[in-house]
PDB file of N, CA and C in Angstrom:
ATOM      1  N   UNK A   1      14.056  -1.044  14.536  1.00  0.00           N
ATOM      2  CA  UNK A   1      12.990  -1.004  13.550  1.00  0.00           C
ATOM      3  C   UNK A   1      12.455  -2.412  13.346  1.00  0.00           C
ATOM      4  N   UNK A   2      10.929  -2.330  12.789  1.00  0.00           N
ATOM      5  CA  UNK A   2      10.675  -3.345  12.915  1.00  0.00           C
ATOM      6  C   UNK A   2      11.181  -4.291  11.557  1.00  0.00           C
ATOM      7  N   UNK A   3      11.350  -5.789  11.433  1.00  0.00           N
ATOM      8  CA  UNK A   3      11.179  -6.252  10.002  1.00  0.00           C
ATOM      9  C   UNK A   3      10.132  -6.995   9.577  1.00  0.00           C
ATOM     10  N   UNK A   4       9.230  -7.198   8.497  1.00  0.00           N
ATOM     11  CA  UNK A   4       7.906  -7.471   8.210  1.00  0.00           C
ATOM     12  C   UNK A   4       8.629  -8.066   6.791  1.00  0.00           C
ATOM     13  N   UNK A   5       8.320  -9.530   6.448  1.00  0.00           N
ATOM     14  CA  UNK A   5       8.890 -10.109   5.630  1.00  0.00           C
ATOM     15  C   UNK A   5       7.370 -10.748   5.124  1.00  0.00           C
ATOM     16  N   UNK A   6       7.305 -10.709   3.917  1.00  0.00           N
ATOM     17  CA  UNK A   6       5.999 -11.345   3.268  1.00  0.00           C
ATOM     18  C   UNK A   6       6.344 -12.478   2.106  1.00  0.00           C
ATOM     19  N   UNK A   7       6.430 -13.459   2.522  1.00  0.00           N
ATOM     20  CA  UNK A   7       6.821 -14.761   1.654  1.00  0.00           C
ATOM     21  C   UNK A   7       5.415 -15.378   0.511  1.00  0.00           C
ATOM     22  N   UNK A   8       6.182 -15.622  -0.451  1.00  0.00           N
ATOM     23  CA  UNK A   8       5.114 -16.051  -1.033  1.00  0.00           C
ATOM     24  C   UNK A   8       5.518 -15.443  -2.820  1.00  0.00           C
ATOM     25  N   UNK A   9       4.766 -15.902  -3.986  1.00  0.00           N
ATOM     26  CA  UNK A   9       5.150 -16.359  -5.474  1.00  0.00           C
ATOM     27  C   UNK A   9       4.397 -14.367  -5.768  1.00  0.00           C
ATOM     28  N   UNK A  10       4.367 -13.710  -5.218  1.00  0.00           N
ATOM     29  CA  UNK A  10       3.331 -12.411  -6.000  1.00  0.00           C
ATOM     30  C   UNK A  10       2.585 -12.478  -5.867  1.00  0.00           C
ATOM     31  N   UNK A  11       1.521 -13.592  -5.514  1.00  0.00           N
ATOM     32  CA  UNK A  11       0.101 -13.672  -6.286  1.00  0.00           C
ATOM     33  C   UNK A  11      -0.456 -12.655  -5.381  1.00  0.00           C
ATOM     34  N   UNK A  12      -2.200 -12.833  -5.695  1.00  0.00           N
ATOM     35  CA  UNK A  12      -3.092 -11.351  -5.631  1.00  0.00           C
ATOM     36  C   UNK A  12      -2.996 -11.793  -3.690  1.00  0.00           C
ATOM     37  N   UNK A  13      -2.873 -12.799  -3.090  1.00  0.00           N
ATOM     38  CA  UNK A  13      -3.249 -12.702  -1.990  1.00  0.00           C
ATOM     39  C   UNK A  13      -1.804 -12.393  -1.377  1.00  0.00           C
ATOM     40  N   UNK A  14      -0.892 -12.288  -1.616  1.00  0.00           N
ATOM     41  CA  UNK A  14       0.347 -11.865  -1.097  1.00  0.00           C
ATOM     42  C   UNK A  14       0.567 -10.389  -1.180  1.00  0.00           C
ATOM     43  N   UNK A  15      -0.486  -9.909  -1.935  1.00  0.00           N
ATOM     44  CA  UNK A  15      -0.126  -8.321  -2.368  1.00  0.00           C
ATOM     45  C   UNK A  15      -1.288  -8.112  -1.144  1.00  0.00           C
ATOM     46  N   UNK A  16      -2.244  -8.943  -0.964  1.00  0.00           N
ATOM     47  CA  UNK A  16      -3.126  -8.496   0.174  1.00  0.00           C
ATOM     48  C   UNK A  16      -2.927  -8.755   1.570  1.00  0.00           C
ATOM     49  N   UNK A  17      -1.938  -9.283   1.912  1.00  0.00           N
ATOM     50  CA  UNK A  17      -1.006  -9.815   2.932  1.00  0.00           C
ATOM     51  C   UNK A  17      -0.143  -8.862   3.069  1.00  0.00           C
ATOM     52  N   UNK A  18       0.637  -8.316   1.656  1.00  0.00           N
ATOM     53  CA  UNK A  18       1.540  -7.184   2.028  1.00  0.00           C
ATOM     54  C   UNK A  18       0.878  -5.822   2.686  1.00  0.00           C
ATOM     55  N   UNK A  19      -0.823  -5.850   1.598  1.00  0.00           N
ATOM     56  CA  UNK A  19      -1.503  -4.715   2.282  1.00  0.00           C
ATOM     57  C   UNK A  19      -2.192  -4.464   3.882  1.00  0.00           C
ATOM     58  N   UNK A  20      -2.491  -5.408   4.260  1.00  0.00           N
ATOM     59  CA  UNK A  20      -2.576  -5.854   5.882  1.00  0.00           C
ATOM     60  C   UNK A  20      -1.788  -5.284   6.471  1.00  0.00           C
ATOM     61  N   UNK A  21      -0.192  -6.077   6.568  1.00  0.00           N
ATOM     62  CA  UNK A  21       0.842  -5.550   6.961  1.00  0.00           C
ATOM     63  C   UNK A  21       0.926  -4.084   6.963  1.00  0.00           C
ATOM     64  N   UNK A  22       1.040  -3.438   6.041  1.00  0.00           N
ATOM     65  CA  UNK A  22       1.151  -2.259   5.811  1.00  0.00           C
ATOM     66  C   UNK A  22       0.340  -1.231   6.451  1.00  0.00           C
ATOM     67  N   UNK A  23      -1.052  -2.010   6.411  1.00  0.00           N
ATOM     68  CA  UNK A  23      -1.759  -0.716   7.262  1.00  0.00           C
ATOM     69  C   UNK A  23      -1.785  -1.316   8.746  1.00  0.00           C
ATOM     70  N   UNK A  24      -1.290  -2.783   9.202  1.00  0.00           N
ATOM     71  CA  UNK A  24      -1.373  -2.511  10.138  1.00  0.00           C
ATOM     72  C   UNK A  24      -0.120  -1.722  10.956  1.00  0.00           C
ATOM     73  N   UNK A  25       0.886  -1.541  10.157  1.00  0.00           N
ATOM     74  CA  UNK A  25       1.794  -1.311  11.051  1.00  0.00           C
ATOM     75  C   UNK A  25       1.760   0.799  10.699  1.00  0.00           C
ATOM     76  N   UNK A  26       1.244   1.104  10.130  1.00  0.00           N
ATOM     77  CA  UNK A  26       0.170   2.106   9.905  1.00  0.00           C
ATOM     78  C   UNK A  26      -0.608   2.894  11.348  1.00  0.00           C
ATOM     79  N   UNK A  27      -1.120   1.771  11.371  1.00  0.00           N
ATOM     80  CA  UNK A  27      -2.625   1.899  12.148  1.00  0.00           C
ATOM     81  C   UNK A  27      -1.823   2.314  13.846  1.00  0.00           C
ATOM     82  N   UNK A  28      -0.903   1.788  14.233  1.00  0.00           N
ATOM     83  CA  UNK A  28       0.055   1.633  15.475  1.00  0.00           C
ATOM     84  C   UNK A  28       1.212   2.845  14.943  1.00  0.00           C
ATOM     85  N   UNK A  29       1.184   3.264  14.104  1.00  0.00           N
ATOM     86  CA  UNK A  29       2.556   4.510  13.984  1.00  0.00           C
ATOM     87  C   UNK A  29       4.004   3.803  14.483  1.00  0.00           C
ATOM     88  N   UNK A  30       3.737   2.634  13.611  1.00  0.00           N
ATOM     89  CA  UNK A  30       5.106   2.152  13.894  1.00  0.00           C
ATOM     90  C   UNK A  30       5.869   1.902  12.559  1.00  0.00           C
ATOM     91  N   UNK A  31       6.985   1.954  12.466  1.00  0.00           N
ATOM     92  CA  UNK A  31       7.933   2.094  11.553  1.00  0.00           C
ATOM     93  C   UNK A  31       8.458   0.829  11.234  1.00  0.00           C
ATOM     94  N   UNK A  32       8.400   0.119   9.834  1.00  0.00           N
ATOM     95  CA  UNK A  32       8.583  -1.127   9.843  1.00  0.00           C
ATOM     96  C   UNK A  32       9.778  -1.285   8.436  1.00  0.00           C
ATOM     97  N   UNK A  33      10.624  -2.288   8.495  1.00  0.00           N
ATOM     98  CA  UNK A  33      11.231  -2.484   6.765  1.00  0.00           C
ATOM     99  C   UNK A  33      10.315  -3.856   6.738  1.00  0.00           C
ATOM    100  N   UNK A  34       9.846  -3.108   5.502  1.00  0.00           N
ATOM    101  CA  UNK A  34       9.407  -4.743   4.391  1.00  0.00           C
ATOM    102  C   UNK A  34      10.090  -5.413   3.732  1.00  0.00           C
ATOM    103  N   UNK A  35       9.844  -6.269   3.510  1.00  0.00           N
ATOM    104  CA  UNK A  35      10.342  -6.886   2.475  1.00  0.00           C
ATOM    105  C   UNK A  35      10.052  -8.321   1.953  1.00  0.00           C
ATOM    106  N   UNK A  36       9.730  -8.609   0.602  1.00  0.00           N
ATOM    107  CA  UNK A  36       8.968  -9.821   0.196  1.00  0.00           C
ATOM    108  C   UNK A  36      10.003 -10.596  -0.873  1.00  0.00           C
ATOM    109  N   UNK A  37       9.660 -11.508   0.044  1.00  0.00           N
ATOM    110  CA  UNK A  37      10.937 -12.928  -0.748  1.00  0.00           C
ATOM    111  C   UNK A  37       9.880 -13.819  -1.767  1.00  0.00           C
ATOM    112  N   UNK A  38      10.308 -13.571  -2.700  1.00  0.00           N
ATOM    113  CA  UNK A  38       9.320 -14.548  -3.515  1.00  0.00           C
ATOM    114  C   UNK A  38      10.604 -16.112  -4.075  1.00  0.00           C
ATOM    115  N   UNK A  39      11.907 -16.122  -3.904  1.00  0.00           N
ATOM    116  CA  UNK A  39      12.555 -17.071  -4.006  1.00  0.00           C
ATOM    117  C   UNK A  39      12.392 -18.417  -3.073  1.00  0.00           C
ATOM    118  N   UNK A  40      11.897 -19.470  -3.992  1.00  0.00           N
ATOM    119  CA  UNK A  40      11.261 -20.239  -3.166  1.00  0.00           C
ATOM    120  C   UNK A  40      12.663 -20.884  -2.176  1.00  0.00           C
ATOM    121  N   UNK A  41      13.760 -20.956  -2.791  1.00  0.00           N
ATOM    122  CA  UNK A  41      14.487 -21.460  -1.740  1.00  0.00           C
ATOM    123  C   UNK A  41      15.060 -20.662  -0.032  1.00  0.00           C
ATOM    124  N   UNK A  42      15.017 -19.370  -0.307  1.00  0.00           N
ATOM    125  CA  UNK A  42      14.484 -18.565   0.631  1.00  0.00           C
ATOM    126  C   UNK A  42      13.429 -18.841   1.724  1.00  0.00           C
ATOM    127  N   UNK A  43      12.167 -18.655   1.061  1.00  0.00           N
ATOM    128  CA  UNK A  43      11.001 -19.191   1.529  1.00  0.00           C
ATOM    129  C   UNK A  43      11.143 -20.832   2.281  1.00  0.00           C
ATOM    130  N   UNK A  44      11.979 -21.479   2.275  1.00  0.00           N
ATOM    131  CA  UNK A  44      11.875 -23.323   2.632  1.00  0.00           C
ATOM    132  C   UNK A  44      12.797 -22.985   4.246  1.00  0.00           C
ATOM    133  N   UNK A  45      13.901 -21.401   4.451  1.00  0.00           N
ATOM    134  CA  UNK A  45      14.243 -21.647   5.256  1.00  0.00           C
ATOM    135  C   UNK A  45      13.262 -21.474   6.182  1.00  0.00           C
ATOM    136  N   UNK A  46      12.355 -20.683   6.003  1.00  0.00           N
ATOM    137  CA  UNK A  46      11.364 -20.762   7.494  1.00  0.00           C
ATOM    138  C   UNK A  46      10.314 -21.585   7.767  1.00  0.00           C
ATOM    139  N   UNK A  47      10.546 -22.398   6.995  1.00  0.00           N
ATOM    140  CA  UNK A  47       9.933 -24.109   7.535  1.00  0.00           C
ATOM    141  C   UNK A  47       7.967 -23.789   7.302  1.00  0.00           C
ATOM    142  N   UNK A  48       8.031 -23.217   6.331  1.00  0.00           N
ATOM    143  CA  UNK A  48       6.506 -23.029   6.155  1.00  0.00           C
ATOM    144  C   UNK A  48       5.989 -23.910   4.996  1.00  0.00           C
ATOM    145  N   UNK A  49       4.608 -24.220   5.409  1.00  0.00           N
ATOM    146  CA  UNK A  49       3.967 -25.185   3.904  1.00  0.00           C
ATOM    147  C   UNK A  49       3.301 -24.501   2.889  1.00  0.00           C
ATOM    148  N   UNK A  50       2.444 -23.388   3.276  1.00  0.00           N
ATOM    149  CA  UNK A  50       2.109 -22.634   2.105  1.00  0.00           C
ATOM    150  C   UNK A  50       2.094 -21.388   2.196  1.00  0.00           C
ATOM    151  N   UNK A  51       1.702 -20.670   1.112  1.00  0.00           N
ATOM    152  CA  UNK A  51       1.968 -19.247   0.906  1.00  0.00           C
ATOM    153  C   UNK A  51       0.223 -18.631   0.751  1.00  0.00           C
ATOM    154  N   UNK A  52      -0.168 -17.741   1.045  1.00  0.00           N
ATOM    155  CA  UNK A  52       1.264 -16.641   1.618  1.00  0.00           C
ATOM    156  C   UNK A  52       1.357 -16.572   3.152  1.00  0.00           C
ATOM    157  N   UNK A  53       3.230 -16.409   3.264  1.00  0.00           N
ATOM    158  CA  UNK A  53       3.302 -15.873   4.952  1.00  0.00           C
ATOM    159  C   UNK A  53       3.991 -14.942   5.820  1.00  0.00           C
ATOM    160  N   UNK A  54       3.444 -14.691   6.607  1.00  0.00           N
ATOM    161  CA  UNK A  54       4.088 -13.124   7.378  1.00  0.00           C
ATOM    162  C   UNK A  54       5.197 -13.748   7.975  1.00  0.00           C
ATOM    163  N   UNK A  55       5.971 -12.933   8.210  1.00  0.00           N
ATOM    164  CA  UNK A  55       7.257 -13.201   9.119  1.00  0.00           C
ATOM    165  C   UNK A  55       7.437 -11.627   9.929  1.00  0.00           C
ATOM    166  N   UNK A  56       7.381 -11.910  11.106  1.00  0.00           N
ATOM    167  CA  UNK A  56       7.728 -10.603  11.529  1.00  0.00           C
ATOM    168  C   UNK A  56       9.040 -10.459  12.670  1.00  0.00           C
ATOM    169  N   UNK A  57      10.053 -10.146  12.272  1.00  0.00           N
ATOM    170  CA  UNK A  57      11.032 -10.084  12.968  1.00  0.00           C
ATOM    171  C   UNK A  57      11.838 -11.539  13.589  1.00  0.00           C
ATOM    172  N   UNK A  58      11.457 -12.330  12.118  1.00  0.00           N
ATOM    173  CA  UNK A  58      12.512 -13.493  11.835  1.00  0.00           C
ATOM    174  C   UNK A  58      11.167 -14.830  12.453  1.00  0.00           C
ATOM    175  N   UNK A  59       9.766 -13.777  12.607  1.00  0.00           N
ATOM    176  CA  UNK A  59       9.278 -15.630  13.237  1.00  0.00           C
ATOM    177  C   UNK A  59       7.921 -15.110  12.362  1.00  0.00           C
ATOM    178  N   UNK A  60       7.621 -16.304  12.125  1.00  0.00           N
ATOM    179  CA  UNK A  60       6.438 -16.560  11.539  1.00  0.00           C
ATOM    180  C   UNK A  60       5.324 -16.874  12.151  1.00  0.00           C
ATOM    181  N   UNK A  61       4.337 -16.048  12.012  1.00  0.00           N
ATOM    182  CA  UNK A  61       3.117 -15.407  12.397  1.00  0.00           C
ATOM    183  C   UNK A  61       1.944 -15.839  12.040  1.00  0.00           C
ATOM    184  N   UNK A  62       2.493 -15.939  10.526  1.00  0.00           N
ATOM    185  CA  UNK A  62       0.685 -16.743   9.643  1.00  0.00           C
ATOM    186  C   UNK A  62       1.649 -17.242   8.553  1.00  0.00           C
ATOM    187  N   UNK A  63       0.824 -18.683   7.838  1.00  0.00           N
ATOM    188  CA  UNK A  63       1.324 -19.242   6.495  1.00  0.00           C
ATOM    189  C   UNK A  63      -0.008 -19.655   5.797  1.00  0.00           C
ATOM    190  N   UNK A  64      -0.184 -19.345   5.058  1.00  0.00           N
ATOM    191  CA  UNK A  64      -1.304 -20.163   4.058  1.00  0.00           C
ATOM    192  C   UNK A  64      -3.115 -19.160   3.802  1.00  0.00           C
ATOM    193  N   UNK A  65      -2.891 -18.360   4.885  1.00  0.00           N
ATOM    194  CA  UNK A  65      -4.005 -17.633   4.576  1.00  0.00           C
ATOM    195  C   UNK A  65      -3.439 -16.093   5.047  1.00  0.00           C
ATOM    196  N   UNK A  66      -5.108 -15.051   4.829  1.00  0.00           N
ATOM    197  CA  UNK A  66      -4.345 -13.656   4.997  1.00  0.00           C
ATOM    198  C   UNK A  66      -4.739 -13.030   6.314  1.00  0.00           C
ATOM    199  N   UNK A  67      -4.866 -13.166   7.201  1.00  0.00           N
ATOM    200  CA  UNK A  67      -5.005 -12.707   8.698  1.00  0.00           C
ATOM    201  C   UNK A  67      -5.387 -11.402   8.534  1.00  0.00           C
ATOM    202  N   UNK A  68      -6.420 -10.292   9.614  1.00  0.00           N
ATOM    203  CA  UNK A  68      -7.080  -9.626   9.825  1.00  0.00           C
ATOM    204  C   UNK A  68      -5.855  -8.175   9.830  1.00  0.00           C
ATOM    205  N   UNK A  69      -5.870  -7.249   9.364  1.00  0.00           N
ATOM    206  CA  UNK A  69      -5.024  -5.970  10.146  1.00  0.00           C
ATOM    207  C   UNK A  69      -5.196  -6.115  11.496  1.00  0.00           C
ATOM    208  N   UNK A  70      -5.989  -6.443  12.334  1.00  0.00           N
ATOM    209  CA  UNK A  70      -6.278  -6.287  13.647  1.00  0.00           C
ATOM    210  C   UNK A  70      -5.422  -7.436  14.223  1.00  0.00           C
ATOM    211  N   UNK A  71      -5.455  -8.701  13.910  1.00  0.00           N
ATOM    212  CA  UNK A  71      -4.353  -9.970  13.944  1.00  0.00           C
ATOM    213  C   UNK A  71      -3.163  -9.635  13.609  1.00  0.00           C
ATOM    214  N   UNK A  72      -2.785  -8.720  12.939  1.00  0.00           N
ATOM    215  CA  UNK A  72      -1.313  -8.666  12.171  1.00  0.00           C
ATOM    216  C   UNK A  72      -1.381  -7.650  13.402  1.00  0.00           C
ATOM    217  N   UNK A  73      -1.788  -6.347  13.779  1.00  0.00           N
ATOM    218  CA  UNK A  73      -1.222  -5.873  14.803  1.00  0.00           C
ATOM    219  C   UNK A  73      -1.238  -5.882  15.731  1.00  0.00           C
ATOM    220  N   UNK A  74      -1.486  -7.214  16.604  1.00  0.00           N
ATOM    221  CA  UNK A  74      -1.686  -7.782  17.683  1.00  0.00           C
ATOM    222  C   UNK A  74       0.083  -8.498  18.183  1.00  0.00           C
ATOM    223  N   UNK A  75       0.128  -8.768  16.386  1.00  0.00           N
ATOM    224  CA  UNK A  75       1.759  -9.819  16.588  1.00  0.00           C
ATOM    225  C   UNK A  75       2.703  -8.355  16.351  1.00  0.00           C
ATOM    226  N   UNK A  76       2.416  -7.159  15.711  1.00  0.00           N
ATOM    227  CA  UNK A  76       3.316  -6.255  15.947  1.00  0.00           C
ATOM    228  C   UNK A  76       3.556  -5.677  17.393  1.00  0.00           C
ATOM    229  N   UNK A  77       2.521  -5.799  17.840  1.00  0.00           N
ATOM    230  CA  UNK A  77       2.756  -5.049  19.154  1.00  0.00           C
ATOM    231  C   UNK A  77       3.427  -5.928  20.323  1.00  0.00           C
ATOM    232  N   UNK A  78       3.308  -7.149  19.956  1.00  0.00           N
ATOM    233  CA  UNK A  78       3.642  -8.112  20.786  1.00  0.00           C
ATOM    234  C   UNK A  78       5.700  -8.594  20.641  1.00  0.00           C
ATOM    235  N   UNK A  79       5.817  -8.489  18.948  1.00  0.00           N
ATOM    236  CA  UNK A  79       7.305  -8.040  18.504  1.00  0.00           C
ATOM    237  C   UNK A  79       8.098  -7.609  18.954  1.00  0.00           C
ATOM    238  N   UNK A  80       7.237  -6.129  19.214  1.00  0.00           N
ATOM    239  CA  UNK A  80       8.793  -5.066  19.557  1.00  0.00           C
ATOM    240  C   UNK A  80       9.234  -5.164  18.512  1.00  0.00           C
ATOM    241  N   UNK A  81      10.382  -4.153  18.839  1.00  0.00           N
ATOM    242  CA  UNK A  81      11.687  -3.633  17.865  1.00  0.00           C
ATOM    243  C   UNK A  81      12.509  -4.799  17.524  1.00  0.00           C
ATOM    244  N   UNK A  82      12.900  -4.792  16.095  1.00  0.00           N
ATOM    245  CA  UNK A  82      13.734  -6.252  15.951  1.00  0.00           C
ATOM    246  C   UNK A  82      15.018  -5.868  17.110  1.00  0.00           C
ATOM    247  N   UNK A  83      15.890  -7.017  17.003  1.00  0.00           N
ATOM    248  CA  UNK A  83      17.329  -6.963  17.969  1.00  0.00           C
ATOM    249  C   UNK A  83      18.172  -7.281  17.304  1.00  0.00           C
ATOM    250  N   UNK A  84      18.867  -6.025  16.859  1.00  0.00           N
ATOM    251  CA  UNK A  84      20.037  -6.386  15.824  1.00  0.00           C
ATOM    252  C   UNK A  84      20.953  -7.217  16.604  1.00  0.00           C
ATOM    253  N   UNK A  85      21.005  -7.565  17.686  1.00  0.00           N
ATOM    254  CA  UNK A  85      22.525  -8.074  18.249  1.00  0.00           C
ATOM    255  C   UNK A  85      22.190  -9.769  18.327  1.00  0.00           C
ATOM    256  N   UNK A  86      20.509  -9.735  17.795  1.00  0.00           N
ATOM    257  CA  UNK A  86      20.668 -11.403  17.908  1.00  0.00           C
ATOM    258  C   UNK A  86      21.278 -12.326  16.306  1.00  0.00           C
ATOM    259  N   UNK A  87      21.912 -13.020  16.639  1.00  0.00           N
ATOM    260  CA  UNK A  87      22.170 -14.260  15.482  1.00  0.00           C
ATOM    261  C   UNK A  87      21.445 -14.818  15.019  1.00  0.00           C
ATOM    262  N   UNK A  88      21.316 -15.060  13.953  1.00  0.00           N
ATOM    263  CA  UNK A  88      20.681 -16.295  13.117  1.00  0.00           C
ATOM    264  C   UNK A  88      21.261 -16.937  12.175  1.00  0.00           C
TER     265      UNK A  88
END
């Protein structure tokens, strides 16, 4: 399955970042877990400068602005299925 991580404090453009996400992974009939870290010390491990940002399956995709559904499912399709057997 896929993981779709949306970093960032709540604000209105992170809820529109979450909504992107959402339909793009929608739009492809693919099955994704979300999930949004708003703890900023969380947020510092993936080495990003601003918010809001996608993470999709542990790598980061976009930081600081909200990318197109059509952009967000360009990096889903390109993803694949996360790999539980890798480390981090």
């Amino acid at each position: 399955m896929l993981n779709i991580k949306i970093l960032g404090s709540g604000c209105a453009n992170c809820k529109k970042l979450e909504a992107a996400a959402r339909q793009a992974a929608q739009n492809l009939n693919i099955q994704a877990e979300f999930e949004k870290i708003t703890d900023m010390g969380k947020m510092m491990t993936y080495d990003i400068l601003s918010t809001p940002a996608l993470v999709i399956n542990e790598k980061v995709v976009s930081s600081g602005k909200i990318p197109t559904v059509a952009d967000i499912q360009g990096w889903i399709s390109t993803a694949g299925p996360a790999n539980s057997s890798t480390c981090t």
